[in-house]
Protein backbone atom coordinates (compact mmCIF):
# COMPACT_ATOMS: atom_id res chain seq x y z
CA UNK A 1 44.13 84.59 44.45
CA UNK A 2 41.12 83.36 42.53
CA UNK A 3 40.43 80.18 41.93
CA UNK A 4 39.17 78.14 38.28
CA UNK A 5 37.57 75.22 40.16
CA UNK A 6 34.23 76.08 39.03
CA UNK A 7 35.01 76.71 35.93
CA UNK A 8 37.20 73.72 35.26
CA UNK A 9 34.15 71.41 37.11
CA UNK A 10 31.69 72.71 34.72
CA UNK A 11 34.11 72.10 31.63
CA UNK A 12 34.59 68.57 32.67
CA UNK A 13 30.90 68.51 32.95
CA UNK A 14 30.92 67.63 36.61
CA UNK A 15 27.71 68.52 38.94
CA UNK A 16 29.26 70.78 42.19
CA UNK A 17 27.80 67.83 44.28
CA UNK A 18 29.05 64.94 42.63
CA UNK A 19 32.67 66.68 42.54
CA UNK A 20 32.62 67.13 46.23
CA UNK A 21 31.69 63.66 47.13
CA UNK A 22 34.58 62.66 44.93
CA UNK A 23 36.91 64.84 46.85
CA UNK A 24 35.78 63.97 50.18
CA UNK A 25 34.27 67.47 51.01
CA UNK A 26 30.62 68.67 51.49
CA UNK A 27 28.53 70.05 48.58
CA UNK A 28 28.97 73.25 50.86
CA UNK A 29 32.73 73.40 51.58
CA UNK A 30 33.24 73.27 47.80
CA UNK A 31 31.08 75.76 47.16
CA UNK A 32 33.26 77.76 49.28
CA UNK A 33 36.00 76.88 47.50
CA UNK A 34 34.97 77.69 44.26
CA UNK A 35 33.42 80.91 45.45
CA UNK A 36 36.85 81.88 46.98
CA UNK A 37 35.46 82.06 50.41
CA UNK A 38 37.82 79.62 51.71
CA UNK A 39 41.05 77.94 49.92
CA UNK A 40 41.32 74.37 49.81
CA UNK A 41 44.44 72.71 51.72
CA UNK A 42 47.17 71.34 49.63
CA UNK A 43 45.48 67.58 49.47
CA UNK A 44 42.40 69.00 48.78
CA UNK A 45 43.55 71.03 45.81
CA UNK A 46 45.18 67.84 44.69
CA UNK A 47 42.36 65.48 44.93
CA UNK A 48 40.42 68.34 43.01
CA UNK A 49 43.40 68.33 40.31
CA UNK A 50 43.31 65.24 39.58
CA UNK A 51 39.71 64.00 39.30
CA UNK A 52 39.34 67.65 37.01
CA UNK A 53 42.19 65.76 35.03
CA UNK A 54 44.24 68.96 35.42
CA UNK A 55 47.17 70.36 36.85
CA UNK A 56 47.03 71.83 39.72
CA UNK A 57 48.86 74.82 38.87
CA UNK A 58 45.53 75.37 36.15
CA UNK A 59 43.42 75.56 39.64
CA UNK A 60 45.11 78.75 40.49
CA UNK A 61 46.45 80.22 37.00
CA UNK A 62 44.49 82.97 35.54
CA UNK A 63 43.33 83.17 31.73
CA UNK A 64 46.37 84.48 29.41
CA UNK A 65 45.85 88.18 28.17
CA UNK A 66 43.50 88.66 31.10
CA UNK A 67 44.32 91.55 33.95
């Protein structure tokens, strides 16, 4: 399952760092996140929804009329 984090972050015009530190994480834990090395934990994903402003079904949904 991939992940949008990154590209939702960068949408909302958020540095990687300064999203992390809002979410409690390291700079280096969300970078595995968003590089789908690791998947966040339920909380997580909802700490990351909500400062992103987004659902967090729109973490995990894929683009429509993409394969």
């Amino acid at each position: 399952m991939k992940l949008r984090i990154a590209e939702l972050r960068q949408a909302a015009n958020i540095q990687q760092q300064e999203l992390a530190k809002m979410v409690f994480l390291s700079q280096s834990a969300l970078s595995n996140i968003e590089n789908n090395i690791k998947m966040p934990g339920l909380e997580t994903a909802k700490r990351i929804a909500e400062v992103l402003n987004v659902k967090i079904d729109d973490l995990i949904k894929e683009k429509k009329g993409l394969v």
